[in-house]
C-alpha atoms as a PDB file:
ATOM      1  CA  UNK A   1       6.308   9.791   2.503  1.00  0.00           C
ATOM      2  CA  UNK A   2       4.886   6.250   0.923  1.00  0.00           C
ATOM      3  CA  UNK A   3       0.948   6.212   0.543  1.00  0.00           C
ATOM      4  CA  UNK A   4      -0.373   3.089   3.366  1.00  0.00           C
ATOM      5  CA  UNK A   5      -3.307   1.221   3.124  1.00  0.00           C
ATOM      6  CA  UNK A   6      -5.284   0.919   6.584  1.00  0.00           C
ATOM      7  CA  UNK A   7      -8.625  -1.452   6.593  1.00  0.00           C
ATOM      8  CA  UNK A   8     -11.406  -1.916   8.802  1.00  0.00           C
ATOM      9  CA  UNK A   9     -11.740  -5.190  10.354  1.00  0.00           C
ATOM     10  CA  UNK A  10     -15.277  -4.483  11.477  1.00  0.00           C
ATOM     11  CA  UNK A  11     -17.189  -2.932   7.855  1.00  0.00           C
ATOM     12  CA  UNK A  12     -14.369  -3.449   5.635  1.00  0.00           C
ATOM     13  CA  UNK A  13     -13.792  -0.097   4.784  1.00  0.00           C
ATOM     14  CA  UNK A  14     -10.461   0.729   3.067  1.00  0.00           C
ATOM     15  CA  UNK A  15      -8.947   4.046   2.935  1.00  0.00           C
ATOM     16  CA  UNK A  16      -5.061   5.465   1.685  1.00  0.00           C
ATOM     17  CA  UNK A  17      -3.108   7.791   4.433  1.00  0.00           C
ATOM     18  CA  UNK A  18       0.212   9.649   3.399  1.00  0.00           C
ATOM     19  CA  UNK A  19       0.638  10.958   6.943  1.00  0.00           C
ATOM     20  CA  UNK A  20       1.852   7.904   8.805  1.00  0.00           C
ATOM     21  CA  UNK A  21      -1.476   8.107  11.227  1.00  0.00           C
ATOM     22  CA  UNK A  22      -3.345   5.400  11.941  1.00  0.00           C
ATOM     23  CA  UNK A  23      -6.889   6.405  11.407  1.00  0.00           C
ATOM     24  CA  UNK A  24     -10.055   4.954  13.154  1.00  0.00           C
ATOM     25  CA  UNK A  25     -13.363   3.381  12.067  1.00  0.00           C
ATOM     26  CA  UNK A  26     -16.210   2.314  13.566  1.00  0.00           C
ATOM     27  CA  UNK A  27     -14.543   3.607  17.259  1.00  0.00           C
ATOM     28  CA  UNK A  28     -11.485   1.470  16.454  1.00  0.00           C
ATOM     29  CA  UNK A  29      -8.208   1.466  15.013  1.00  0.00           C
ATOM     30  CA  UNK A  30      -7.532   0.413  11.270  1.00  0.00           C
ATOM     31  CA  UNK A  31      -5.397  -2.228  10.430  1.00  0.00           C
ATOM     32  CA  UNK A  32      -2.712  -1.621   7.888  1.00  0.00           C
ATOM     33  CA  UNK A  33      -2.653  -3.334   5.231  1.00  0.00           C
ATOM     34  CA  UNK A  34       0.126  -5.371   3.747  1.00  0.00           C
ATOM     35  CA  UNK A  35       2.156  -4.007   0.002  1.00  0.00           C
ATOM     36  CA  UNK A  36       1.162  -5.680  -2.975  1.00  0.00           C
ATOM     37  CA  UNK A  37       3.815  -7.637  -4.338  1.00  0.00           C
ATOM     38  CA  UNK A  38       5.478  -6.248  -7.838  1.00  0.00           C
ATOM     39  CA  UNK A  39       4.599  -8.006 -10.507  1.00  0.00           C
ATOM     40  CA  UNK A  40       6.408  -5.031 -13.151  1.00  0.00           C
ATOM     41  CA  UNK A  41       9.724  -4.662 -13.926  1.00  0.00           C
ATOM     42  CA  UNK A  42      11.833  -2.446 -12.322  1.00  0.00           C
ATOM     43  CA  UNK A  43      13.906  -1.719 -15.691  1.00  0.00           C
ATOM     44  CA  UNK A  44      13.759   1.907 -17.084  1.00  0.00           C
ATOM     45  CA  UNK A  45      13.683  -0.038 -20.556  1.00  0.00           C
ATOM     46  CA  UNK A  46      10.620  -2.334 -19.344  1.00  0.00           C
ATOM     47  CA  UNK A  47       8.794   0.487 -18.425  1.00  0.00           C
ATOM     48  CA  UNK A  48       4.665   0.935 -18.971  1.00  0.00           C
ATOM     49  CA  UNK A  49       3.971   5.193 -19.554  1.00  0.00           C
ATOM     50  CA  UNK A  50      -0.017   3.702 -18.555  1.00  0.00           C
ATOM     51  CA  UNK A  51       0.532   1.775 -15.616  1.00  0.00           C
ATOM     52  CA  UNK A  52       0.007   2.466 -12.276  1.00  0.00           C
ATOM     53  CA  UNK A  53       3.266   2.361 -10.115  1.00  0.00           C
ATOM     54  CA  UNK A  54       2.186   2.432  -5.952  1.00  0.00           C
ATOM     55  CA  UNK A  55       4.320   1.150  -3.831  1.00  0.00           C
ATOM     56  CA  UNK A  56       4.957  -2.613  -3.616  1.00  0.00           C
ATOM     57  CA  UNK A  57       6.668  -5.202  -1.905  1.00  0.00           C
ATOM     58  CA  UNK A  58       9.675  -5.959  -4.538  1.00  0.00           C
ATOM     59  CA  UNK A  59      10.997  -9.122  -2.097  1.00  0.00           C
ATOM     60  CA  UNK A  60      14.226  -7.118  -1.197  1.00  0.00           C
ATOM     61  CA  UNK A  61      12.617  -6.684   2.892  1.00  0.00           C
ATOM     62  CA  UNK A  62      15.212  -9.303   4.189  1.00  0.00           C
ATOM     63  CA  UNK A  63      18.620  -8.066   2.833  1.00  0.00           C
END
């Protein structure tokens, strides 16, 4: 299951779920947020050992 990001619209906390709840701050839902959008490679051969690779929004959502 991907990692989500949920903020809070009221104190701007942000926290990661893996469990597909929404959780709840300040006596309200979260709002999830949005993927980043990829900015590395997706090439084997392009690949960074150092870099961080979380889930991203690669442009692909519409086909």
């Amino acid at each position: 299951m991907e990692i989500e990001k949920y903020e809070c619209k009221n104190c701007g906390k942000i926290v990661r779920v893996q469990d597909g709840k929404v959780p709840s701050c300040c006596d309200k839902p979260m709002e999830k947020l949005p993927l980043d959008i990829c900015t590395q490679p997706v090439h084997a051969e392009h690949a960074r050992p150092m870099e961080d690779e979380d889930a991203c929004d690669d442009g692909r959502a519409g086909e």
